[in-house]
C-alpha atoms as a PDB file:
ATOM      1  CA  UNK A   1      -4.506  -0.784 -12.459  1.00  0.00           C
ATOM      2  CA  UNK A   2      -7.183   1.873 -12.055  1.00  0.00           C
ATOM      3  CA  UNK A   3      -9.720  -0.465 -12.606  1.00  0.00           C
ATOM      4  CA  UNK A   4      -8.965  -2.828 -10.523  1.00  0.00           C
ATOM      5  CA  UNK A   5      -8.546   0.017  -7.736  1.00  0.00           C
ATOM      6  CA  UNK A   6     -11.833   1.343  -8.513  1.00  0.00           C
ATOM      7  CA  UNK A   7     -13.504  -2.493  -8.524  1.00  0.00           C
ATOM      8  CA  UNK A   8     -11.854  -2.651  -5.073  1.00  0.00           C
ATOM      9  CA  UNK A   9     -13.150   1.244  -4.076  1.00  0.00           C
ATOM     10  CA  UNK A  10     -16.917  -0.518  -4.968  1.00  0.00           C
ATOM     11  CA  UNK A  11     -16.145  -3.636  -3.039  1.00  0.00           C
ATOM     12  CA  UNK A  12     -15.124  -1.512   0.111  1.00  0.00           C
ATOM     13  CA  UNK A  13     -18.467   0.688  -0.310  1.00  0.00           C
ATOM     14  CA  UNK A  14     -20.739  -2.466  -0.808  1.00  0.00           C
ATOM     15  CA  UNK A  15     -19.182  -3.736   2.173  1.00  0.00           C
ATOM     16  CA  UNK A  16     -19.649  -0.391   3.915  1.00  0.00           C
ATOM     17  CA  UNK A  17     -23.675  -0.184   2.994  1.00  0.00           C
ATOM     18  CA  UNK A  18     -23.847  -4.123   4.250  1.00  0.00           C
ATOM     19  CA  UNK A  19     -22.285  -3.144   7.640  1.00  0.00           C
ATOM     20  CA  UNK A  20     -24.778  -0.120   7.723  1.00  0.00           C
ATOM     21  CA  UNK A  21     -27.722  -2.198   6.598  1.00  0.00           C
ATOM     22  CA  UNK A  22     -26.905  -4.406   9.510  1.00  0.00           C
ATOM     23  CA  UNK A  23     -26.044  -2.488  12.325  1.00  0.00           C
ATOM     24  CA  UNK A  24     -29.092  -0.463  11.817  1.00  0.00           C
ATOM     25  CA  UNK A  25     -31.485  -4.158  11.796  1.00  0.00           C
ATOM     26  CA  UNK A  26     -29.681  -5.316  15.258  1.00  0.00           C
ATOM     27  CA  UNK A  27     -30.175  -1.988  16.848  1.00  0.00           C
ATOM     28  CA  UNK A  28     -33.981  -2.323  15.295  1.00  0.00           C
ATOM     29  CA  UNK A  29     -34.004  -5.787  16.955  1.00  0.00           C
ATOM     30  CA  UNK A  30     -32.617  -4.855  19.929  1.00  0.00           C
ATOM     31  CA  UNK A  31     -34.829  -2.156  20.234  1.00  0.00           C
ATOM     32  CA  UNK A  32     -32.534   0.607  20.795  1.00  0.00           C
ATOM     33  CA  UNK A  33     -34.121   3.826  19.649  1.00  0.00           C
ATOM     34  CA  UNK A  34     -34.857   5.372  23.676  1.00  0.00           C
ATOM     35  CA  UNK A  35     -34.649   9.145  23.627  1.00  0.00           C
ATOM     36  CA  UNK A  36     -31.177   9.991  24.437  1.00  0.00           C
ATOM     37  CA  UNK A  37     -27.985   8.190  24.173  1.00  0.00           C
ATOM     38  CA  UNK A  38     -29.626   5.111  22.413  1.00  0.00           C
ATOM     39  CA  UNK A  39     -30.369   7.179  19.454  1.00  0.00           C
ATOM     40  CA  UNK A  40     -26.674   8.421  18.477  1.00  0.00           C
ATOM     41  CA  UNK A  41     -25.777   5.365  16.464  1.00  0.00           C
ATOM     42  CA  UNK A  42     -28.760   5.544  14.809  1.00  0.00           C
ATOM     43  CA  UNK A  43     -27.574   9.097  14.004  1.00  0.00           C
ATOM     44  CA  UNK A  44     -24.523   8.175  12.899  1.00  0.00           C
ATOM     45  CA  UNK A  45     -25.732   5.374  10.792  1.00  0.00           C
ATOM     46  CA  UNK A  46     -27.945   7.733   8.752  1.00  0.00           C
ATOM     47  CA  UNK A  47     -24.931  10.573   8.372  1.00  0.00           C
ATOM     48  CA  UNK A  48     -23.250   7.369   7.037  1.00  0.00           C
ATOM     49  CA  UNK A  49     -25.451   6.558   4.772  1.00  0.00           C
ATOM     50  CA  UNK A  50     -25.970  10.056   3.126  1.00  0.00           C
ATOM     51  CA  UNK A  51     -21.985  10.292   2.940  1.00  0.00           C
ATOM     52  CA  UNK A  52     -21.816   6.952   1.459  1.00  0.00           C
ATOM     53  CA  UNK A  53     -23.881   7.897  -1.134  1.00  0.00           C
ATOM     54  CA  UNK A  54     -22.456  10.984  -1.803  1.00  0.00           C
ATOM     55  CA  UNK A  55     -18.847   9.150  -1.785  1.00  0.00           C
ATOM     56  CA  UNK A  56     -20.271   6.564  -4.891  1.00  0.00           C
ATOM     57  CA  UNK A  57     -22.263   9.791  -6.743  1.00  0.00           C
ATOM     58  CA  UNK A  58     -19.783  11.864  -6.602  1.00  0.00           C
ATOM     59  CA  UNK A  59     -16.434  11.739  -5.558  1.00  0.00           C
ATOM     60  CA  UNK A  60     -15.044  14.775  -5.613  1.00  0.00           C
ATOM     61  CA  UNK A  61     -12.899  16.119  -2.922  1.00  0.00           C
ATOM     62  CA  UNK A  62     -15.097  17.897  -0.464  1.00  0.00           C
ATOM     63  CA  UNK A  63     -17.008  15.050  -0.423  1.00  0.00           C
ATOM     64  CA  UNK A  64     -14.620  12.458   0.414  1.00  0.00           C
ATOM     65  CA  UNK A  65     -13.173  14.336   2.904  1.00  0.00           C
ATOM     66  CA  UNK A  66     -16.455  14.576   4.271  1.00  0.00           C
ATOM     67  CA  UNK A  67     -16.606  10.696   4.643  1.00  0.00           C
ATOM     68  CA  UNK A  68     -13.308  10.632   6.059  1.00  0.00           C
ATOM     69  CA  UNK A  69     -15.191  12.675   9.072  1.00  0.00           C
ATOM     70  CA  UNK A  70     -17.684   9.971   8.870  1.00  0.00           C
ATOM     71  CA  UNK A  71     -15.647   6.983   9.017  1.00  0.00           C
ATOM     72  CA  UNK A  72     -13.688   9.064  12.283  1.00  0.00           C
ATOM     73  CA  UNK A  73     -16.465   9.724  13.540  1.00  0.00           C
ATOM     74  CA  UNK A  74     -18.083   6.512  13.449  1.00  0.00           C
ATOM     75  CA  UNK A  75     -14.626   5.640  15.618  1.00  0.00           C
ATOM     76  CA  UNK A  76     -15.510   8.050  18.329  1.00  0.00           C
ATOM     77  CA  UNK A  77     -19.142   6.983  18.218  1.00  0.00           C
ATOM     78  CA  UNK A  78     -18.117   3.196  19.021  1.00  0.00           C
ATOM     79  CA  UNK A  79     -15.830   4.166  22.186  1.00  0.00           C
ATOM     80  CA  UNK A  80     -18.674   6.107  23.271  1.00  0.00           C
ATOM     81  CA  UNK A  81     -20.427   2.946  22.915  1.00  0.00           C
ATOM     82  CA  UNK A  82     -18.043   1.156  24.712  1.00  0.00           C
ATOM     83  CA  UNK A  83     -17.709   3.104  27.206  1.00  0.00           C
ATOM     84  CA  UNK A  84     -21.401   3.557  27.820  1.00  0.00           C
ATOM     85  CA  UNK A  85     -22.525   0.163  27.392  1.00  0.00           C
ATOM     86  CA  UNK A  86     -19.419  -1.438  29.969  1.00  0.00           C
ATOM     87  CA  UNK A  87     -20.723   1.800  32.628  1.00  0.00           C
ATOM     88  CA  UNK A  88     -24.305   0.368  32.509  1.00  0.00           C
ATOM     89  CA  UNK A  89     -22.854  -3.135  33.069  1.00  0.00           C
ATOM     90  CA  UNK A  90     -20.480  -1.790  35.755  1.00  0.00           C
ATOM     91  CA  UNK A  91     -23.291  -0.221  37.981  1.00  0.00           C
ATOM     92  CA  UNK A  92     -25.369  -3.235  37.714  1.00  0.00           C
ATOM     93  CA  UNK A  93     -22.892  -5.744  38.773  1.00  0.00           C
ATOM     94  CA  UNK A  94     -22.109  -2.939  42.345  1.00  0.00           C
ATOM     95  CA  UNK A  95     -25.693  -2.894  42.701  1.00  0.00           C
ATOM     96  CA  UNK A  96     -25.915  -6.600  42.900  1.00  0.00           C
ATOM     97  CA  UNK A  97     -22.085  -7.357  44.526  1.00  0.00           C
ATOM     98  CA  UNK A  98     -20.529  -3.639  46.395  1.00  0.00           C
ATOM     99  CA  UNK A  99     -17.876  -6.021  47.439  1.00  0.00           C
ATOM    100  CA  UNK A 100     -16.805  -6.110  43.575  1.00  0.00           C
ATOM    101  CA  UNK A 101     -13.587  -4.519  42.106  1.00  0.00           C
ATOM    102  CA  UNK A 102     -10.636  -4.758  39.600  1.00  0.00           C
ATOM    103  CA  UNK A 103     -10.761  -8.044  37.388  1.00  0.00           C
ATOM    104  CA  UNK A 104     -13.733  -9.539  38.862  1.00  0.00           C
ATOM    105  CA  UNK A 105     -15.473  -6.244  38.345  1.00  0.00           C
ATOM    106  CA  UNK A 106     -14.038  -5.753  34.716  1.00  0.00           C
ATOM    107  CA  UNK A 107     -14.905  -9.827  33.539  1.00  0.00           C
ATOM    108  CA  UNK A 108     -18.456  -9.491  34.910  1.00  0.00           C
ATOM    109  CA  UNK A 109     -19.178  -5.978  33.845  1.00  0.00           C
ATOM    110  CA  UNK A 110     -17.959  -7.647  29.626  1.00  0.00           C
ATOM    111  CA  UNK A 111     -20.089 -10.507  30.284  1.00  0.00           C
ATOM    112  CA  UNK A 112     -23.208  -8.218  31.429  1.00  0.00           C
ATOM    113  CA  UNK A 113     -26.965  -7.739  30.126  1.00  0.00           C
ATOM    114  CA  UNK A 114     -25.804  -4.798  27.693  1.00  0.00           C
ATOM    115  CA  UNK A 115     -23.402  -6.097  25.143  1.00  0.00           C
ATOM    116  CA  UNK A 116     -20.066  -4.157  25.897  1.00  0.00           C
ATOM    117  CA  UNK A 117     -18.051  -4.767  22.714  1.00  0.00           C
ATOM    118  CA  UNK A 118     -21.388  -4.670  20.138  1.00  0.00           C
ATOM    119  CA  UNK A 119     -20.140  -0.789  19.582  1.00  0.00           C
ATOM    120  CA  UNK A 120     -17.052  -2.164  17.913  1.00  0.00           C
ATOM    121  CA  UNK A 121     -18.830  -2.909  14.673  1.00  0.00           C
ATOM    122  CA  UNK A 122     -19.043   0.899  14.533  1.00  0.00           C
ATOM    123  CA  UNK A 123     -15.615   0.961  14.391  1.00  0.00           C
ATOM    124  CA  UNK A 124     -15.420  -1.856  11.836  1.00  0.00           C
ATOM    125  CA  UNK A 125     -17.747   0.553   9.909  1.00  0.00           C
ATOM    126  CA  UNK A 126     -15.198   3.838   9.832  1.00  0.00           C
ATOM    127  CA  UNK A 127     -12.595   1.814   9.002  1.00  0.00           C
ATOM    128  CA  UNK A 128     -14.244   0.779   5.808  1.00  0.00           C
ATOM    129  CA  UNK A 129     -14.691   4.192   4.740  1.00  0.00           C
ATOM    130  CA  UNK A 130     -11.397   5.586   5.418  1.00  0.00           C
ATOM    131  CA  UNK A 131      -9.839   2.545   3.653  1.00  0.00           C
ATOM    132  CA  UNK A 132     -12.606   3.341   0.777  1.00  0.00           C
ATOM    133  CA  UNK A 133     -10.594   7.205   0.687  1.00  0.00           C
ATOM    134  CA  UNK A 134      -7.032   6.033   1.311  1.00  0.00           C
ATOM    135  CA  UNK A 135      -5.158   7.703  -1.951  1.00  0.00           C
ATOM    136  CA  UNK A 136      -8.542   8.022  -3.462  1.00  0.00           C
ATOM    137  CA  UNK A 137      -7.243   9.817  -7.192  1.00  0.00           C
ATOM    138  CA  UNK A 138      -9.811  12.809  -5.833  1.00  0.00           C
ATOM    139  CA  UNK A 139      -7.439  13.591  -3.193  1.00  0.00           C
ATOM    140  CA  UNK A 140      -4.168  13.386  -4.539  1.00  0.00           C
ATOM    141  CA  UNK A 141      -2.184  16.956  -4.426  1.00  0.00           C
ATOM    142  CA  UNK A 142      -0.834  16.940  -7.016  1.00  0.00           C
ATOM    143  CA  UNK A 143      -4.346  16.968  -9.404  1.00  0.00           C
ATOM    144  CA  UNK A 144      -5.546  20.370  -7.102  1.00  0.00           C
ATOM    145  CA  UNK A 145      -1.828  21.820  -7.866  1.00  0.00           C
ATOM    146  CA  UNK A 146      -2.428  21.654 -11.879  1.00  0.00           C
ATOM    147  CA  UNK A 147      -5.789  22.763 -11.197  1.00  0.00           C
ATOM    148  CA  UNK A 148      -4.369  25.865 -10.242  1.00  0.00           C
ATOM    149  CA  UNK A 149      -1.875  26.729 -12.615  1.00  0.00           C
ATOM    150  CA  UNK A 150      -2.881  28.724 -15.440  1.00  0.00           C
END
């Protein structure tokens, strides 16, 4: 059983480095590197990349825990994203249509110039890597509590 958890632990990181390798091409692509606001998923990406690695050197508790952070903050980053990218789309479509509000407003600001849902793949992302620490064996209890017996 343990090595099929740790084959699946491997899977979830390759995965994980995939989605990173990815995310950071598109945003390459899309150009997305302004000063600013553009560069926090870049940011991110590169935080989850050195944790990433550190998760598959060595997985010892600190560690993990500190990809756990990652993988929430990777969350946070991608409603920030959201949020940002829908705002942008929002103000254009009042600056071309005042008149615009509720539905209308909501369906045109999705469908906009600045892709309002792309930030979800961030969240996609810290998913992986808490499902990569979910009962990882380096942060079960009851290993620390022996630890610590004499």
């Amino acid at each position: 059983m343990a090595s099929f958890e740790r084959n699946i632990r491997r899977f979830l990181l390759g995965l994980f480095g995939l989605g990173l390798i990815a995310a950071t091409v598109e945003l390459a692509l899309l150009e997305h590197t302004e000063p600013g606001v553009q560069r926090i998923p870049l940011f991110a990406i590169a935080a989850a990349a050195v944790a990433a690695l550190a998760a598959a050197v060595r997985p010892g508790r600190l560690v993990l825990r500190g990809f756990q952070l990652v993988g929430i903050g990777l969350i946070v980053v991608a409603g920030l994203g959201i949020y940002l990218h829908y705002q942008a789309n929002a103000e254009f479509e009042l600056e071309m249509d005042p008149a615009l509000h509720g539905r209308e407003l909501f369906t045109e600001a999705l469908h906009g110039a600045m892709p309002a849902l792309a930030p979800a793949i961030m969240v996609h992302l810290g998913l992986l890597a808490l499902a990569y620490t979910y009962r990882h064996p380096a942060l079960r209890r009851d290993d620390i509590d022996e630890e610590r017996t004499p």
